[in-house]
PDB file of N, CA and C in Angstrom:
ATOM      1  N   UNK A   1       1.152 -24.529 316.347  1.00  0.00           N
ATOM      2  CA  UNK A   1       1.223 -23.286 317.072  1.00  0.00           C
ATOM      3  C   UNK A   1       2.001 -22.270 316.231  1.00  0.00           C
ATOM      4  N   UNK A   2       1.260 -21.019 316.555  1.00  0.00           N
ATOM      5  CA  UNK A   2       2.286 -20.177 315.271  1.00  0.00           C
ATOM      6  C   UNK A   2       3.176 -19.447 316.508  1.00  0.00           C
ATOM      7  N   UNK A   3       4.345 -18.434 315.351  1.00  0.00           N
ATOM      8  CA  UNK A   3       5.253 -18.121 316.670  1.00  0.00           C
ATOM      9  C   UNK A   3       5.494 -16.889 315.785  1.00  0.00           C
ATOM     10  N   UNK A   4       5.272 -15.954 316.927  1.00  0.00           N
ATOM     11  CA  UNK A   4       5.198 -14.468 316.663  1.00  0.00           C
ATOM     12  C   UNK A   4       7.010 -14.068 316.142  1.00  0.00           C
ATOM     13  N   UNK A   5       7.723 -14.542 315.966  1.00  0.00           N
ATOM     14  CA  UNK A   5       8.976 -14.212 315.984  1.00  0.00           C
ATOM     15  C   UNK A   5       9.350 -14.904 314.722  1.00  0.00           C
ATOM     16  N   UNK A   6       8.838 -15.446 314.354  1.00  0.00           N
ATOM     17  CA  UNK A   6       9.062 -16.403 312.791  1.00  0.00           C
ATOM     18  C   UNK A   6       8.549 -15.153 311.673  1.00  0.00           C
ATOM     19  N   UNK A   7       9.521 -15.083 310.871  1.00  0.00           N
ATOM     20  CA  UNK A   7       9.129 -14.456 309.548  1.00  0.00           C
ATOM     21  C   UNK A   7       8.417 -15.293 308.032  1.00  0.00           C
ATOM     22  N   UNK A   8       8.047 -14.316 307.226  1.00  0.00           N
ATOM     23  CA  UNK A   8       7.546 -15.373 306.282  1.00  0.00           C
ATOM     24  C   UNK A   8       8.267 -16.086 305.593  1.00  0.00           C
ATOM     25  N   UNK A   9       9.918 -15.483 305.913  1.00  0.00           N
ATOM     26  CA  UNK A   9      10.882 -17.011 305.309  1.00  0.00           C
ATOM     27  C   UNK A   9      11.545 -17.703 305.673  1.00  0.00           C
ATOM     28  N   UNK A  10      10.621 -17.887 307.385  1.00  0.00           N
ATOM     29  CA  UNK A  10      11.160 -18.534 307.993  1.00  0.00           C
ATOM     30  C   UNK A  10      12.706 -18.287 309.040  1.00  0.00           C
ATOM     31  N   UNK A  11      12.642 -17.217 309.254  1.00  0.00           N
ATOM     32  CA  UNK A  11      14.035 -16.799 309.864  1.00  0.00           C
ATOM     33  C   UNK A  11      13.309 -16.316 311.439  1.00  0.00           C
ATOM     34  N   UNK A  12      14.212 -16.301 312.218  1.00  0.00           N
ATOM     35  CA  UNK A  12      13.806 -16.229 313.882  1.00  0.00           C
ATOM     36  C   UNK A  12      14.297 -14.669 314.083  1.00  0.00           C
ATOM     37  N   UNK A  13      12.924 -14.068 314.675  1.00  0.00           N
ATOM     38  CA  UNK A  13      13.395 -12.393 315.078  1.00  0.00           C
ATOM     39  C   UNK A  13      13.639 -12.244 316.748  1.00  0.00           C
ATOM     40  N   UNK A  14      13.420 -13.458 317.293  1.00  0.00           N
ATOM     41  CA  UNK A  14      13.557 -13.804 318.658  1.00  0.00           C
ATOM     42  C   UNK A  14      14.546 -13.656 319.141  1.00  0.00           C
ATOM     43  N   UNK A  15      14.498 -14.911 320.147  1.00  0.00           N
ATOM     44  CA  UNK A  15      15.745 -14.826 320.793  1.00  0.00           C
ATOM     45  C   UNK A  15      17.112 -15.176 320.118  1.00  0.00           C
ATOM     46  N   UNK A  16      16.560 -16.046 318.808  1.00  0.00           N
ATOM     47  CA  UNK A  16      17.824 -17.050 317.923  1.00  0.00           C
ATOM     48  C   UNK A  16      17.756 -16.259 316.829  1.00  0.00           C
ATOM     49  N   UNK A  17      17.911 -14.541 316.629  1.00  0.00           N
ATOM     50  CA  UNK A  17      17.586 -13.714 315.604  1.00  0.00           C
ATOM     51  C   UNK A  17      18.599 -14.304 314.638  1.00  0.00           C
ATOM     52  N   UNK A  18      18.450 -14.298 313.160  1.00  0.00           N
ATOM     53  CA  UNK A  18      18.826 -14.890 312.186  1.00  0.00           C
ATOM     54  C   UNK A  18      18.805 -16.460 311.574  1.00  0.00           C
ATOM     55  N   UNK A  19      18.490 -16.915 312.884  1.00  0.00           N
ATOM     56  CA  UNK A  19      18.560 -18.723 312.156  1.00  0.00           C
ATOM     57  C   UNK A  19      17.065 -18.526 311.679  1.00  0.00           C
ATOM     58  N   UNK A  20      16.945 -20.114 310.937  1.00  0.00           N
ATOM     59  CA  UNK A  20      15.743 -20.102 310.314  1.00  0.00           C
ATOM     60  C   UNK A  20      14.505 -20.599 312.190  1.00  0.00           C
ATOM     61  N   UNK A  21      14.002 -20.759 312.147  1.00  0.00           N
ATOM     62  CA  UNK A  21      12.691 -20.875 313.115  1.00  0.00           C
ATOM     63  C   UNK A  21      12.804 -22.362 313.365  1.00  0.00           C
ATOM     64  N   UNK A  22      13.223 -22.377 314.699  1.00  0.00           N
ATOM     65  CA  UNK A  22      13.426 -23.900 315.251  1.00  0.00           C
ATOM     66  C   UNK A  22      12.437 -24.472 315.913  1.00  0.00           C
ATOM     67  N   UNK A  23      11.357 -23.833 316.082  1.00  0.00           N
ATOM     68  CA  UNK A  23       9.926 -24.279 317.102  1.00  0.00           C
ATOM     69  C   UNK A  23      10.206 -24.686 318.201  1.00  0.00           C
ATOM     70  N   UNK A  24      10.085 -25.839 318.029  1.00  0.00           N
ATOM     71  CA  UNK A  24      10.166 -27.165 319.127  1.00  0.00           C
ATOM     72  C   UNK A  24      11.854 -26.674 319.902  1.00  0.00           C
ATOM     73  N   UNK A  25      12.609 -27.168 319.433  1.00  0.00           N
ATOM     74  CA  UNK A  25      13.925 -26.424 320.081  1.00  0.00           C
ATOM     75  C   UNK A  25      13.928 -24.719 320.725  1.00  0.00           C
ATOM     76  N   UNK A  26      13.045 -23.835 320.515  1.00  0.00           N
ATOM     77  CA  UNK A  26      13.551 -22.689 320.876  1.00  0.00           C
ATOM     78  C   UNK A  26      12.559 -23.120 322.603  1.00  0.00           C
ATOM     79  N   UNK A  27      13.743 -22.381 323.646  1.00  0.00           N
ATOM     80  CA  UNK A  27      12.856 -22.164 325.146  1.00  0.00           C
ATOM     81  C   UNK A  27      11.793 -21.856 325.186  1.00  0.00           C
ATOM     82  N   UNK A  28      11.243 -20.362 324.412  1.00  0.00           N
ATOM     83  CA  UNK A  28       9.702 -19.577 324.660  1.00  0.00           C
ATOM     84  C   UNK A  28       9.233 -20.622 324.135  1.00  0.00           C
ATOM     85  N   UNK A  29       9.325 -21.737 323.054  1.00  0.00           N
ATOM     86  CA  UNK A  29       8.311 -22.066 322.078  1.00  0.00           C
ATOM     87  C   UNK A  29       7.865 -23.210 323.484  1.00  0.00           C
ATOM     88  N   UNK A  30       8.597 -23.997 324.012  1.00  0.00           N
ATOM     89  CA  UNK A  30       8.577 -24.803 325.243  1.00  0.00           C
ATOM     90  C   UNK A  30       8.239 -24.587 326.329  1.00  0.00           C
ATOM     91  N   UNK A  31       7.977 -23.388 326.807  1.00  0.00           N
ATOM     92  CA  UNK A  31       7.403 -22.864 327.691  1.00  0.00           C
ATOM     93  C   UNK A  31       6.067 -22.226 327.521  1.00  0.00           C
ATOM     94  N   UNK A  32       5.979 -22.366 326.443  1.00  0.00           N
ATOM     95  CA  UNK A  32       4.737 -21.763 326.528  1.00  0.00           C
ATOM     96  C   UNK A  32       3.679 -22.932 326.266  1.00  0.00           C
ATOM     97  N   UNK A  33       4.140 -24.152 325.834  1.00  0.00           N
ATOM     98  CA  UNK A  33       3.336 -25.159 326.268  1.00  0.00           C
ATOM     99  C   UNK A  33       2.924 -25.996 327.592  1.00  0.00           C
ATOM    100  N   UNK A  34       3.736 -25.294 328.187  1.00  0.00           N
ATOM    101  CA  UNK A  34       3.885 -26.113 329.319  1.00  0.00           C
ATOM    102  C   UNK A  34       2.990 -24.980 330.356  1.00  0.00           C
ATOM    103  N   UNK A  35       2.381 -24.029 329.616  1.00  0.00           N
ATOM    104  CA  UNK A  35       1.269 -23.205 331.055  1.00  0.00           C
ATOM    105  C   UNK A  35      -0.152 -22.999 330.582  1.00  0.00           C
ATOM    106  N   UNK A  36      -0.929 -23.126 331.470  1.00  0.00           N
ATOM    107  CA  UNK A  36      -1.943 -23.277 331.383  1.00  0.00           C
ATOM    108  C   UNK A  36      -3.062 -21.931 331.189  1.00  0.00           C
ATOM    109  N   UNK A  37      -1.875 -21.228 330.992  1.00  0.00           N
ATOM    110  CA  UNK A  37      -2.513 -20.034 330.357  1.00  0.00           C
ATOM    111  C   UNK A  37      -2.066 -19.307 329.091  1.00  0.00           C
ATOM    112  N   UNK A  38      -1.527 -20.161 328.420  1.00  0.00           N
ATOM    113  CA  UNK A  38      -1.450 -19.719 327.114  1.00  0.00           C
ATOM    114  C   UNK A  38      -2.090 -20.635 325.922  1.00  0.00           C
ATOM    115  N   UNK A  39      -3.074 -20.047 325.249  1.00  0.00           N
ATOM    116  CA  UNK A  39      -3.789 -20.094 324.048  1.00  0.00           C
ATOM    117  C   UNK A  39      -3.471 -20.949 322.741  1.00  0.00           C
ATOM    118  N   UNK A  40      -3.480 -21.884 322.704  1.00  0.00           N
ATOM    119  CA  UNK A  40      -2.990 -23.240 321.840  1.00  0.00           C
ATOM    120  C   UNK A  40      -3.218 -22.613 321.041  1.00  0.00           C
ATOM    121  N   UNK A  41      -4.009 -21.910 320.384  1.00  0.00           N
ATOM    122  CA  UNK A  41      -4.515 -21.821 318.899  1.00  0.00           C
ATOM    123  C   UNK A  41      -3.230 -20.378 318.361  1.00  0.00           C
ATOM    124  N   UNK A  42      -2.897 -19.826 319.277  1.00  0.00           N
ATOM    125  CA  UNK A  42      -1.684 -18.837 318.690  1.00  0.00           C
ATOM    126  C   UNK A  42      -0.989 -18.391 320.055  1.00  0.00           C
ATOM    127  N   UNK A  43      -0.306 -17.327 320.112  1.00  0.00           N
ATOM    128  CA  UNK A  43       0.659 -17.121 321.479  1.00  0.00           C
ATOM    129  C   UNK A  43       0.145 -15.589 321.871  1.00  0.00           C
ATOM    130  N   UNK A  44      -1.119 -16.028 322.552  1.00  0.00           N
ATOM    131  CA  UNK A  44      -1.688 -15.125 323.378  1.00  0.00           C
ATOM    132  C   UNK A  44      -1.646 -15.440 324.945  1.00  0.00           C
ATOM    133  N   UNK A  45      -1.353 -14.559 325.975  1.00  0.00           N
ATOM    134  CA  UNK A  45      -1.805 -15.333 327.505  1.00  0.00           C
ATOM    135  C   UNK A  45      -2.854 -14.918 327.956  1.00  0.00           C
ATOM    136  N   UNK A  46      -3.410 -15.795 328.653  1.00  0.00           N
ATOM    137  CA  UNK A  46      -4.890 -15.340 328.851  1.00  0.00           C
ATOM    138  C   UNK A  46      -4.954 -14.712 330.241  1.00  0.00           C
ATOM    139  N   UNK A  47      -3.537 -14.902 331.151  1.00  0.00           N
ATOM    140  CA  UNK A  47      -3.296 -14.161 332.798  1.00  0.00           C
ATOM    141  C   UNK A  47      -3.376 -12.907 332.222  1.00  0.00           C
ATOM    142  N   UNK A  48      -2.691 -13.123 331.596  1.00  0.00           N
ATOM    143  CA  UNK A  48      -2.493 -11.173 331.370  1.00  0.00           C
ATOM    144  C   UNK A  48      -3.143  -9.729 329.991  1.00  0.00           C
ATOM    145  N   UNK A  49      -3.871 -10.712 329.357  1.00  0.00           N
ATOM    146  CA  UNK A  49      -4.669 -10.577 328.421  1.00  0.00           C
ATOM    147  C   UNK A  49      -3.880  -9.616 327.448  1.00  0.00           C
ATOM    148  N   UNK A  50      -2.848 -10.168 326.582  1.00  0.00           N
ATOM    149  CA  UNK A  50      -1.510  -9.576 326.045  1.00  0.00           C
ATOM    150  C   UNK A  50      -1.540 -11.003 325.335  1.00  0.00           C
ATOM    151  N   UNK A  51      -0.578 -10.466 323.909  1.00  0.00           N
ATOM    152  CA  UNK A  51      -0.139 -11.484 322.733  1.00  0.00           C
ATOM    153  C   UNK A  51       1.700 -11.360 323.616  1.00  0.00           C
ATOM    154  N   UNK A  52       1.804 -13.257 323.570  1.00  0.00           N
ATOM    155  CA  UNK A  52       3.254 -13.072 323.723  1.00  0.00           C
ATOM    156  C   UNK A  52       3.317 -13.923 324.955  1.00  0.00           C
ATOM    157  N   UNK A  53       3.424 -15.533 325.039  1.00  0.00           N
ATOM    158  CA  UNK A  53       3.486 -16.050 326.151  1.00  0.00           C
ATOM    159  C   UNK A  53       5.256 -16.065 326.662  1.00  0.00           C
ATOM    160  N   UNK A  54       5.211 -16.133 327.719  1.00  0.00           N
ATOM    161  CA  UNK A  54       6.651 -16.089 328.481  1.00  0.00           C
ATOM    162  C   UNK A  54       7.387 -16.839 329.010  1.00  0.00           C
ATOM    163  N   UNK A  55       5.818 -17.838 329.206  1.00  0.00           N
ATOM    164  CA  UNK A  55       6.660 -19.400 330.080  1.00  0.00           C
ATOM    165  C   UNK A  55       6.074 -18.957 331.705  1.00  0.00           C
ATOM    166  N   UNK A  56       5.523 -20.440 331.765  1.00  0.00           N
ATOM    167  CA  UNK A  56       5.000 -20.117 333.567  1.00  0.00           C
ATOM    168  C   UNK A  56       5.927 -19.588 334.447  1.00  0.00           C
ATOM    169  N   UNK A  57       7.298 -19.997 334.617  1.00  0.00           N
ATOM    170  CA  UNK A  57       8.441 -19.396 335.064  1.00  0.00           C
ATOM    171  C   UNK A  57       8.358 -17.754 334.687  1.00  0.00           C
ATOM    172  N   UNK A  58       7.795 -17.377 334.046  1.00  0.00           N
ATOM    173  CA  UNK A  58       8.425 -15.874 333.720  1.00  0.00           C
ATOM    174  C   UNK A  58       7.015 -14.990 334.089  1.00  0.00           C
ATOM    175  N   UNK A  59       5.887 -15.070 334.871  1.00  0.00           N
ATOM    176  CA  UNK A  59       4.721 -14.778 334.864  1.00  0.00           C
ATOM    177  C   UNK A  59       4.229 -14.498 336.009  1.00  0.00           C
ATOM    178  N   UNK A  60       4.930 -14.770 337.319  1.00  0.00           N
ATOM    179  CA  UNK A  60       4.599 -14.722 338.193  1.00  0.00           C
ATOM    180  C   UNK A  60       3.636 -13.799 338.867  1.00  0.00           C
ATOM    181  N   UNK A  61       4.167 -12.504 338.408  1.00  0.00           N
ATOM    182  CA  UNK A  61       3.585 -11.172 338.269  1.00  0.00           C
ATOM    183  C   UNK A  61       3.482 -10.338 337.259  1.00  0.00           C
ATOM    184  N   UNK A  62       2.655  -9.602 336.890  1.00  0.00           N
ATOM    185  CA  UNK A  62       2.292  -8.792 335.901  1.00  0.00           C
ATOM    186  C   UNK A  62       4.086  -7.903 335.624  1.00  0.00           C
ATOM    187  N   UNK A  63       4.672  -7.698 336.784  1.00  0.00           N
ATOM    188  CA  UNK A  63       6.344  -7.184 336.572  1.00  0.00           C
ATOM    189  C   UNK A  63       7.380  -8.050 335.849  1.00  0.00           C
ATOM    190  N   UNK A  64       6.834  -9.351 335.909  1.00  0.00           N
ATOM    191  CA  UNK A  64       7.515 -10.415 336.025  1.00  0.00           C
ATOM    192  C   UNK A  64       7.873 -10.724 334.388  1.00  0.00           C
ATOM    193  N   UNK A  65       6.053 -10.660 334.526  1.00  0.00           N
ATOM    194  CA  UNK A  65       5.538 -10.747 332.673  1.00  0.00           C
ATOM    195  C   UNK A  65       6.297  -9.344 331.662  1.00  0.00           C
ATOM    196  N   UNK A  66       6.117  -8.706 332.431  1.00  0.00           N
ATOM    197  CA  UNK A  66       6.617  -7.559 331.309  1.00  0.00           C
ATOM    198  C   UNK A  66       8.100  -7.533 331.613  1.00  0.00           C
ATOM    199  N   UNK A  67       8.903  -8.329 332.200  1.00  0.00           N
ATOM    200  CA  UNK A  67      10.506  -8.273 332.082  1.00  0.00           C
ATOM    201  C   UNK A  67      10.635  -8.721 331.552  1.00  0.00           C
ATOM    202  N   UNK A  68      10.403 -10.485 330.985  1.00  0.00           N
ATOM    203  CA  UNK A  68      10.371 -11.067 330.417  1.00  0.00           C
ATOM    204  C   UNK A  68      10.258 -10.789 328.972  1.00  0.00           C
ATOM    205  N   UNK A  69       9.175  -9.941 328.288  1.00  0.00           N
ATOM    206  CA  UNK A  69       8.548  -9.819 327.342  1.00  0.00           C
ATOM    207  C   UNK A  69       9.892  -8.655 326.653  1.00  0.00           C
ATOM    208  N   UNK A  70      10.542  -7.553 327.772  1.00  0.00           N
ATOM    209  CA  UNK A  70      11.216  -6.699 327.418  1.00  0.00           C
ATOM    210  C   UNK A  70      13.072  -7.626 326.882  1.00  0.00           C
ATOM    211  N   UNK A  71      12.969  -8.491 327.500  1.00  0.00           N
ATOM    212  CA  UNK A  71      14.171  -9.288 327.297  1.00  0.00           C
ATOM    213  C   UNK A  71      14.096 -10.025 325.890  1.00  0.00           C
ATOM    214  N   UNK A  72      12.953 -10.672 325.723  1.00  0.00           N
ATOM    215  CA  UNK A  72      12.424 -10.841 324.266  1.00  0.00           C
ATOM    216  C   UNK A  72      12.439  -9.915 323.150  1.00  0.00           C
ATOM    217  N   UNK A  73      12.382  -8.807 323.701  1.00  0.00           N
ATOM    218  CA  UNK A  73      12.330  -7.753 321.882  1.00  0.00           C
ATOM    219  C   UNK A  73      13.892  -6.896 322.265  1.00  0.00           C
ATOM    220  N   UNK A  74      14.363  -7.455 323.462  1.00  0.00           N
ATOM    221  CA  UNK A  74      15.969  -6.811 323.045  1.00  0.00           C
ATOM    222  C   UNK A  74      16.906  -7.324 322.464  1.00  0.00           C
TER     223      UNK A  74
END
């Protein structure tokens, strides 16, 4: 799975800005396996037809989705 927040040398622009890219350990990367609407092949959701899964927890509503998403790029 690729992860929109990983740079090409490997450093995290996410939530863990500066470490190198932990995948498996970071929350979004874990949540976003765990719903059935996000896109194995990269981190697209398919509820809301937007790049950038949130985690079933964070999706409830289209408000829900975009709080989430705004907490991510702050």
């Amino acid at each position: 799975m690729k992860c929109k927040f990983r740079t090409v040398t490997n450093r995290c622009t996410g939530k863990y800005k500066g470490f190198a890219c932990i995948r498996e350990q970071c929350s979004y990367y874990a949540e976003s396996k765990k719903c059935e609407f996000h896109e194995a092949s990269g981190d697209y959701c398919w509820k809301y037809g937007r790049f950038g899964c949130v985690g079933k927890n964070s999706c409830g509503t289209l408000l829900d989705y975009l709080d989430a998403v705004a907490e991510v790029d702050s």
